[in-house]
N, C-alpha and C. Protein backbone atom coordinates (compact mmCIF):
# COMPACT_ATOMS: atom_id res chain seq x y z
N UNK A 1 7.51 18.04 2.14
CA UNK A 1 8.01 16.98 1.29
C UNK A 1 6.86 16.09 0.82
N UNK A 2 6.01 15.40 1.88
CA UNK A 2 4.89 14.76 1.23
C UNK A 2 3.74 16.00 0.68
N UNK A 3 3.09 14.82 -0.41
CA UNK A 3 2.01 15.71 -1.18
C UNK A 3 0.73 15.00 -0.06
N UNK A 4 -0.29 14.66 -1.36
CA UNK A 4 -1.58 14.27 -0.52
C UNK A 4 -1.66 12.82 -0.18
N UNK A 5 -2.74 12.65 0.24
CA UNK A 5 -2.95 10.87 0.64
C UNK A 5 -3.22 10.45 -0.74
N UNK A 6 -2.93 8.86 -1.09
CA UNK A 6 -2.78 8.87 -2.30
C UNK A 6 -4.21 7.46 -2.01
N UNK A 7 -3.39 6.36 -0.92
CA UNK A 7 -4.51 6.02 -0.47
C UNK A 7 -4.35 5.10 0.94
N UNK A 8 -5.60 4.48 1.50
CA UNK A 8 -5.44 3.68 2.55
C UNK A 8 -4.86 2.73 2.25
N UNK A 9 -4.35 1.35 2.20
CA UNK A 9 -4.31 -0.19 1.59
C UNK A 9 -4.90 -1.02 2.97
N UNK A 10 -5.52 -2.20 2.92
CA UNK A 10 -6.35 -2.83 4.00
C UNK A 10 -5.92 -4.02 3.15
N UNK A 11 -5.54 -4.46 3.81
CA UNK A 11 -5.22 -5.81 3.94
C UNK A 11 -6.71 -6.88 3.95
N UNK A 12 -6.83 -7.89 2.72
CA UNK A 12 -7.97 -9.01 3.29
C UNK A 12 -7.65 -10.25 3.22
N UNK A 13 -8.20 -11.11 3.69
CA UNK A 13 -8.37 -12.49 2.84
C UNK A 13 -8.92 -12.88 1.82
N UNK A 14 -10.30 -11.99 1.81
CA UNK A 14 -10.93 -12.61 0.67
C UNK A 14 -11.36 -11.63 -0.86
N UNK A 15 -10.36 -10.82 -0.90
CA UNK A 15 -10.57 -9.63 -2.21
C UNK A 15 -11.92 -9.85 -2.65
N UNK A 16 -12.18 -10.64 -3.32
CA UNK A 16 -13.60 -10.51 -4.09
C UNK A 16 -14.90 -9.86 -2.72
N UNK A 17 -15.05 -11.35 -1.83
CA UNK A 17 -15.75 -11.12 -0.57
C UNK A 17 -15.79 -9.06 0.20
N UNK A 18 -14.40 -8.83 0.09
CA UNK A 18 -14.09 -7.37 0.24
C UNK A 18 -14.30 -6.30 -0.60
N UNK A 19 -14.53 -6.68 -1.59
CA UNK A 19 -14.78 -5.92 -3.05
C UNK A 19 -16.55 -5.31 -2.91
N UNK A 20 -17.05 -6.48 -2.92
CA UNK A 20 -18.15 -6.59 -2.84
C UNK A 20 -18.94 -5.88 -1.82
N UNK A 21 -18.61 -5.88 -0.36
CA UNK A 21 -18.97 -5.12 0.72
C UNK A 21 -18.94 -3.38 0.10
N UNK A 22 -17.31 -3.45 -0.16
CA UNK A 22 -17.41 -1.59 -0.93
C UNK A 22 -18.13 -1.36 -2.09
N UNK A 23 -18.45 -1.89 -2.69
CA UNK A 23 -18.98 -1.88 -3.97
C UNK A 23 -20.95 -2.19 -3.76
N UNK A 24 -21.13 -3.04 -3.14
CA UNK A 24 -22.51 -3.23 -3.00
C UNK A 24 -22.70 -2.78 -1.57
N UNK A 25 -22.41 -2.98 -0.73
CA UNK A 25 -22.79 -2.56 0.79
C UNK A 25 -22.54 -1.02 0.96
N UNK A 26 -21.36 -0.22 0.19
CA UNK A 26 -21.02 1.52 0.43
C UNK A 26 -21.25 1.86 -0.72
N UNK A 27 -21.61 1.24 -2.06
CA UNK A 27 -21.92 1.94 -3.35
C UNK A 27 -20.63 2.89 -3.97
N UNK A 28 -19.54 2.06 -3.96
CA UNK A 28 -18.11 2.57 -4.15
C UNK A 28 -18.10 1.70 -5.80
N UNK A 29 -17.14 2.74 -6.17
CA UNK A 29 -16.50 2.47 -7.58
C UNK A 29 -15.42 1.22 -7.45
N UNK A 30 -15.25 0.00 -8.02
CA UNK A 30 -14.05 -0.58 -7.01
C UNK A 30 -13.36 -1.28 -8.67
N UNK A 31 -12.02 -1.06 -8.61
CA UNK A 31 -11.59 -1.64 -10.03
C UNK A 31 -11.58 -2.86 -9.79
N UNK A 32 -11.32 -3.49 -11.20
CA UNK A 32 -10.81 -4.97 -11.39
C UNK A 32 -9.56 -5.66 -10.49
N UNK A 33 -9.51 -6.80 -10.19
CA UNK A 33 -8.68 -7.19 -9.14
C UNK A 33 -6.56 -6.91 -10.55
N UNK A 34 -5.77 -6.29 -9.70
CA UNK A 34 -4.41 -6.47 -10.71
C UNK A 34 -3.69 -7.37 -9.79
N UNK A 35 -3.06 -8.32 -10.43
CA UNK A 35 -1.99 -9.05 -9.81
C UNK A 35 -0.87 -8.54 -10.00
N UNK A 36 0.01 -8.10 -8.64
CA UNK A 36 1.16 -7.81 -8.48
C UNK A 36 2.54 -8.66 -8.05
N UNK A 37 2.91 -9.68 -8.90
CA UNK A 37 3.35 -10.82 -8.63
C UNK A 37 4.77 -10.22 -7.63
N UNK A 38 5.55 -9.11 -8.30
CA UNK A 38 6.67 -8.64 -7.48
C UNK A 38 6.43 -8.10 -6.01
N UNK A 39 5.35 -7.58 -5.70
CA UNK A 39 5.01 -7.56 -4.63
C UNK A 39 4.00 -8.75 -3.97
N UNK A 40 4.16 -9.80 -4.49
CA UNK A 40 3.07 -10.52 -3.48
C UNK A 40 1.67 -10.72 -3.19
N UNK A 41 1.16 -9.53 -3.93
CA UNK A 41 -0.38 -9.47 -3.91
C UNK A 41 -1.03 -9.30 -4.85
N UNK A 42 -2.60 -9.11 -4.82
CA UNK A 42 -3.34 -8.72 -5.50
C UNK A 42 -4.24 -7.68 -4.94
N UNK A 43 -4.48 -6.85 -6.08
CA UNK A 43 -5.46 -5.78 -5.47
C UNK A 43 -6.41 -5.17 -5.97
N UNK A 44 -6.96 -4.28 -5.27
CA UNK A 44 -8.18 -3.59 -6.34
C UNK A 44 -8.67 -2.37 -5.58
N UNK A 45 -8.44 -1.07 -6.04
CA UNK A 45 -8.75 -0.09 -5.91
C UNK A 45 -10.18 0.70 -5.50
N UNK A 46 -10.61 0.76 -4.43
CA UNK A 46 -11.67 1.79 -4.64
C UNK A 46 -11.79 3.15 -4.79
N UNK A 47 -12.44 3.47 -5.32
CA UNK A 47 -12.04 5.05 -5.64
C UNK A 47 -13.50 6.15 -4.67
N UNK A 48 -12.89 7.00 -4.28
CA UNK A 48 -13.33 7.81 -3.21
C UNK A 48 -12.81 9.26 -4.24
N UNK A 49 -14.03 10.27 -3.55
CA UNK A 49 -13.81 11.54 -4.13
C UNK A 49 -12.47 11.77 -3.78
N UNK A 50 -11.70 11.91 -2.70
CA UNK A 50 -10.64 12.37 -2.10
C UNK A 50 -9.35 11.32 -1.96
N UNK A 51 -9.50 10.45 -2.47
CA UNK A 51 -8.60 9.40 -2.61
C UNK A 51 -8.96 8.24 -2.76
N UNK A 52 -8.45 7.28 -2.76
CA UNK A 52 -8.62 5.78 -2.62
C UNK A 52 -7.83 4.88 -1.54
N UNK A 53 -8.94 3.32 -1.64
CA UNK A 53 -8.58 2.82 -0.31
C UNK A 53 -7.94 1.56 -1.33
N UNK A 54 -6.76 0.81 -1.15
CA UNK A 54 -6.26 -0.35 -1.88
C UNK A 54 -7.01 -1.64 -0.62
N UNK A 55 -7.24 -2.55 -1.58
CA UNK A 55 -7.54 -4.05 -1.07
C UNK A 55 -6.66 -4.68 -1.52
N UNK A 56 -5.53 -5.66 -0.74
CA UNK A 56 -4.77 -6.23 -0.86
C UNK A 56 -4.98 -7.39 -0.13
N UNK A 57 -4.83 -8.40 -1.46
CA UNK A 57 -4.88 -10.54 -0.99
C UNK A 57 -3.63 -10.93 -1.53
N UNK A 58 -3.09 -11.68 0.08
CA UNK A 58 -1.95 -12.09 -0.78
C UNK A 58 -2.00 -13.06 -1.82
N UNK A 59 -0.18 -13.04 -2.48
CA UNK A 59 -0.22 -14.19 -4.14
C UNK A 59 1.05 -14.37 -3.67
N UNK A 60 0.87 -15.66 -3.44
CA UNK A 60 1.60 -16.44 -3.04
C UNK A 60 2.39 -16.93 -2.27
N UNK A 61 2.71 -17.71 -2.09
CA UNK A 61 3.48 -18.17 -0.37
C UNK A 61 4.21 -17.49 0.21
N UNK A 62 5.34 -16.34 -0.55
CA UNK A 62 5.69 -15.47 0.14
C UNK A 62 5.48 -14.08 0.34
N UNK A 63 4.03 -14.21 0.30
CA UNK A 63 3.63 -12.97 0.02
C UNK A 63 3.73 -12.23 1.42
N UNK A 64 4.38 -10.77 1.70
CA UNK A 64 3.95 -9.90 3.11
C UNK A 64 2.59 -9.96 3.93
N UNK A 65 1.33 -9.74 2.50
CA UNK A 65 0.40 -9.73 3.15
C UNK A 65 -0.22 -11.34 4.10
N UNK A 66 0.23 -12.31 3.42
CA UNK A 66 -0.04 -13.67 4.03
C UNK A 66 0.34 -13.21 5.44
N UNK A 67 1.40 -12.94 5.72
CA UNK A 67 2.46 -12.63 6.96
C UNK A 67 1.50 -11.86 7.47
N UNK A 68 1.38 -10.64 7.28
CA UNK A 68 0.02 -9.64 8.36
C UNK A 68 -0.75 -10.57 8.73
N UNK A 69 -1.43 -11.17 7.56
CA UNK A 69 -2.62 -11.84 7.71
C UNK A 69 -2.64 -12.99 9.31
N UNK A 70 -1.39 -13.16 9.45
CA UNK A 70 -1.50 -14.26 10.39
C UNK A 70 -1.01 -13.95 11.55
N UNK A 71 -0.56 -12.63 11.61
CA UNK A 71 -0.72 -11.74 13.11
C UNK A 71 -2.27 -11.04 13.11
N UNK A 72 -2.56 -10.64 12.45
CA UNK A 72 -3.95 -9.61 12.19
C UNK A 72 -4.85 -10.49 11.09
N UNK A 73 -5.84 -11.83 11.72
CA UNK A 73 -6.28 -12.46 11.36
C UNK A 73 -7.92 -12.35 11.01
N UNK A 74 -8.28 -11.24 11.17
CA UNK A 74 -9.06 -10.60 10.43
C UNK A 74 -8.63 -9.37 9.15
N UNK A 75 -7.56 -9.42 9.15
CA UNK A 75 -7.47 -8.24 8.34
C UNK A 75 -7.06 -7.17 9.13
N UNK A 76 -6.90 -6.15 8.09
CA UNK A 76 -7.07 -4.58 8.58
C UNK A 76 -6.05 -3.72 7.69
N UNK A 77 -5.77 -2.36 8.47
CA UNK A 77 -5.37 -1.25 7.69
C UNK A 77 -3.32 -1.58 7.88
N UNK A 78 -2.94 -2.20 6.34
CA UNK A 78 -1.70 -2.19 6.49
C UNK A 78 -0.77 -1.09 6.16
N UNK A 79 -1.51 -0.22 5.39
CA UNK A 79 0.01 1.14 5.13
C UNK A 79 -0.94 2.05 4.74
N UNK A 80 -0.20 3.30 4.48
CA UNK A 80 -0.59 4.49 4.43
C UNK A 80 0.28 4.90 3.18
N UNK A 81 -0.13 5.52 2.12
CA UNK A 81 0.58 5.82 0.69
C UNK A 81 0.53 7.46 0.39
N UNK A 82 1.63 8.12 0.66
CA UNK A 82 1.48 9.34 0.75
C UNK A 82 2.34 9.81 -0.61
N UNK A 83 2.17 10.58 -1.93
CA UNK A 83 2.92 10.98 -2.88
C UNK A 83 3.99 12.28 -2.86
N UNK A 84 5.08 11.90 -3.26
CA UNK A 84 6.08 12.86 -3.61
C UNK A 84 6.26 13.22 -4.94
N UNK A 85 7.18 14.16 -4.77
CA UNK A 85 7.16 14.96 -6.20
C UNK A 85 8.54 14.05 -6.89
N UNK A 86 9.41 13.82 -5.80
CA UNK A 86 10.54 13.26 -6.15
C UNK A 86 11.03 12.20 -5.24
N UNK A 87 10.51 11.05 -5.54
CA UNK A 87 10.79 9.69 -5.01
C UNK A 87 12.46 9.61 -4.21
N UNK A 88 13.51 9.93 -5.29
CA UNK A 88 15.13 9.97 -4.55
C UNK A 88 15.34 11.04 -3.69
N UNK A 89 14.93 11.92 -4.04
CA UNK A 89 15.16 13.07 -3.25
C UNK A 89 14.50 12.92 -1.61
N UNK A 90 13.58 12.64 -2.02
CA UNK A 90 12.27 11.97 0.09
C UNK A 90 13.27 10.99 0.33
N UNK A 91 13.79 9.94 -0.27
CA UNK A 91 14.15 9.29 -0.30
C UNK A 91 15.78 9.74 1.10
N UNK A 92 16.31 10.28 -0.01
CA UNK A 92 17.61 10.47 0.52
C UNK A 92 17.41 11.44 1.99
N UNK A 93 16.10 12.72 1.64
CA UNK A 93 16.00 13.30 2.98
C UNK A 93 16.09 12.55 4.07
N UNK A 94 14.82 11.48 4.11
CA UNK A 94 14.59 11.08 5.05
C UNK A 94 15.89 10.10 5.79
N UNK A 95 16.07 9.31 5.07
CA UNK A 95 17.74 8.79 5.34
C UNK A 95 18.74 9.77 6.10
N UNK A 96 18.83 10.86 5.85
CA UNK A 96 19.43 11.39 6.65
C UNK A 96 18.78 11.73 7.96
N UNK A 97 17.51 11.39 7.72
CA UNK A 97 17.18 12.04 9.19
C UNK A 97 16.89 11.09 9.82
N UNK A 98 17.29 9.79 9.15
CA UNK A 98 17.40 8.09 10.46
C UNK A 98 16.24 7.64 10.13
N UNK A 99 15.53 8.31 8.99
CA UNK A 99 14.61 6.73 8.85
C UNK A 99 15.26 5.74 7.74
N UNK A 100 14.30 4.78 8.45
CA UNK A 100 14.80 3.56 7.42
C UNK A 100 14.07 3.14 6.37
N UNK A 101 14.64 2.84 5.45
CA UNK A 101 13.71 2.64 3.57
C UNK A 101 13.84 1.19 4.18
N UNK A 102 12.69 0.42 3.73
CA UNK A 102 12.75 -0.70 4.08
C UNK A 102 13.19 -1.38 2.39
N UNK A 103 13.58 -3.05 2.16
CA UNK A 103 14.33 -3.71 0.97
C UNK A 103 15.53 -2.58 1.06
N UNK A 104 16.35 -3.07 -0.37
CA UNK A 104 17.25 -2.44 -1.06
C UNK A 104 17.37 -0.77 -1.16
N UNK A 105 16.17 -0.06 -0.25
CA UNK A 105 16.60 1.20 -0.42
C UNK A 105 16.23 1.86 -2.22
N UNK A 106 16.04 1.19 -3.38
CA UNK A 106 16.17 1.82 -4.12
C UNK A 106 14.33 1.68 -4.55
N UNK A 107 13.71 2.21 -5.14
CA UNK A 107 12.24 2.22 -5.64
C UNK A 107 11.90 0.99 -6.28
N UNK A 108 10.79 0.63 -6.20
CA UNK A 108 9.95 -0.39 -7.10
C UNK A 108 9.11 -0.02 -7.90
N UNK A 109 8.90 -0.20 -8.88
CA UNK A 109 7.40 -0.10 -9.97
C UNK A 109 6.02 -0.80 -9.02
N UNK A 110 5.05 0.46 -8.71
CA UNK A 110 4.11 -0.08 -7.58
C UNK A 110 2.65 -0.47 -8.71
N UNK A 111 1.80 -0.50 -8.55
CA UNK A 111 0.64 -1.24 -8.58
C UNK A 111 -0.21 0.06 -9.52
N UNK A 112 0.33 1.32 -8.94
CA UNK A 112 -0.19 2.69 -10.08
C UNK A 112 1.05 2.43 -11.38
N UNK A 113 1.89 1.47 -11.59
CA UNK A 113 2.87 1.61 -12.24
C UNK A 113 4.32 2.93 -12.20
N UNK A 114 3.77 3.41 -10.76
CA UNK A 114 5.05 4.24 -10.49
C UNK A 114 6.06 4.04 -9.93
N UNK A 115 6.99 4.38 -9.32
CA UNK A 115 8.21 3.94 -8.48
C UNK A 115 7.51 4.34 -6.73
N UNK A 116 7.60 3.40 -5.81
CA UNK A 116 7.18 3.28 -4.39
C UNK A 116 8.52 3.12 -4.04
N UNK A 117 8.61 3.52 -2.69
CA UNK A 117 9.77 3.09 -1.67
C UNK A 117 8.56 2.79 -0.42
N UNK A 118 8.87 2.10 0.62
CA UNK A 118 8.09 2.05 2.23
C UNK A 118 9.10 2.38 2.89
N UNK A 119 8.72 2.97 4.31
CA UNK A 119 9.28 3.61 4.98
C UNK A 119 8.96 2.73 6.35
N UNK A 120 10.35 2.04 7.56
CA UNK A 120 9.97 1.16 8.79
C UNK A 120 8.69 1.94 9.69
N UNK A 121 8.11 1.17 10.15
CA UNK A 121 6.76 1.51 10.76
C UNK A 121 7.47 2.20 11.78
N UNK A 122 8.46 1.66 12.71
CA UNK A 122 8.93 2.11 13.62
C UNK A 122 9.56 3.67 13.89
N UNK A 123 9.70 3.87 12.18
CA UNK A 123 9.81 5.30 12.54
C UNK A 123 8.96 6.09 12.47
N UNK A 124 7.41 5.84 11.89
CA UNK A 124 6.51 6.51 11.54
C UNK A 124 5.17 6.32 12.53
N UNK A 125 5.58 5.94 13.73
CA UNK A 125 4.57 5.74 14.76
C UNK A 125 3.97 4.80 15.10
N UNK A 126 4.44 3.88 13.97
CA UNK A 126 3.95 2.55 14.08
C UNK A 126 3.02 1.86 13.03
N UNK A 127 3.24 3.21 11.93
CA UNK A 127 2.41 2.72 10.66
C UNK A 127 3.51 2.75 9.50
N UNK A 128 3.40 1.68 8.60
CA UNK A 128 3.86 1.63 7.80
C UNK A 128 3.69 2.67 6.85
N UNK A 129 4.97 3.33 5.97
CA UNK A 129 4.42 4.27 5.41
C UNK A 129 5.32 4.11 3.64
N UNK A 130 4.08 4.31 2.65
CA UNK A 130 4.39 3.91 1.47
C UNK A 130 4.58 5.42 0.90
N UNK A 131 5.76 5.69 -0.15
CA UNK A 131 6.00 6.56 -0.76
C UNK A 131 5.93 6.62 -2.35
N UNK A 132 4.82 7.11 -3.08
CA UNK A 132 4.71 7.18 -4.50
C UNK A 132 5.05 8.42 -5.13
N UNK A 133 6.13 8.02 -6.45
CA UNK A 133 6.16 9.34 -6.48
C UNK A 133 4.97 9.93 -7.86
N UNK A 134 5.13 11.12 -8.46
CA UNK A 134 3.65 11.39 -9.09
C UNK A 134 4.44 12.36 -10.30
């Protein structure tokens, strides 16, 4: 059902400050920061031969990532983004097999401009797990 890794997302405080480390300290490609107001954050892509890693700062007071941020106060690795071919279809599998879609269950327009669902950490070992479809 899943395809490939699509990418890491790491959670920071300081996007630019984080940008900069991949970009000047690892000599990484790193895009422009996008604000994702429906989700809460902002981000910016690095790009890796084999995938990419997302940097995510939260936007605004209710943003999720604020929330990590203040259990995991350095940061770190918040989800894992794995692509499907068919967003409803993973969707509905997995539901039957007792995992839980975290929100409303139905997809969002994500940050690649595709439809995402997340999947409860609790069923996935303890990592949050993001579903794009492609």
């Amino acid at each position: 059902m899943i395809g490939r890794l699509n990418h890491v997302a790491i959670a920071v405080r300081d996007l630019s400050k984080a940008s900069a480390v991949y970009r000047e300290t690892l000599g990484a490609t790193v895009s422009a920061p996008i604000a994702q107001p429906d989700h809460g954050v902002t981000v910016v892509f690095v790009e890796l031969p084999n995938t990419k890693i997302e940097l995510l700062e939260p936007l605004g007071e209710g943003s999720p990532i604020a929330k990590f941020l203040e259990k995991n106060v350095d940061g770190g690795m918040h989800h894992v983004c794995y692509e499907v071919d068919d967003i409803i279809a993973a969707r509905d599998r997995l539901k039957q097999g007792g995992a839980r879609v975290l929100g409303d269950g139905n997809p969002r327009i994500g940050a690649h401009g595709k439809p995402v669902l997340f999947l409860h950490p609790k069923d996935f070992a303890g990592t949050l797990v993001e579903l794009e479809q492609v």
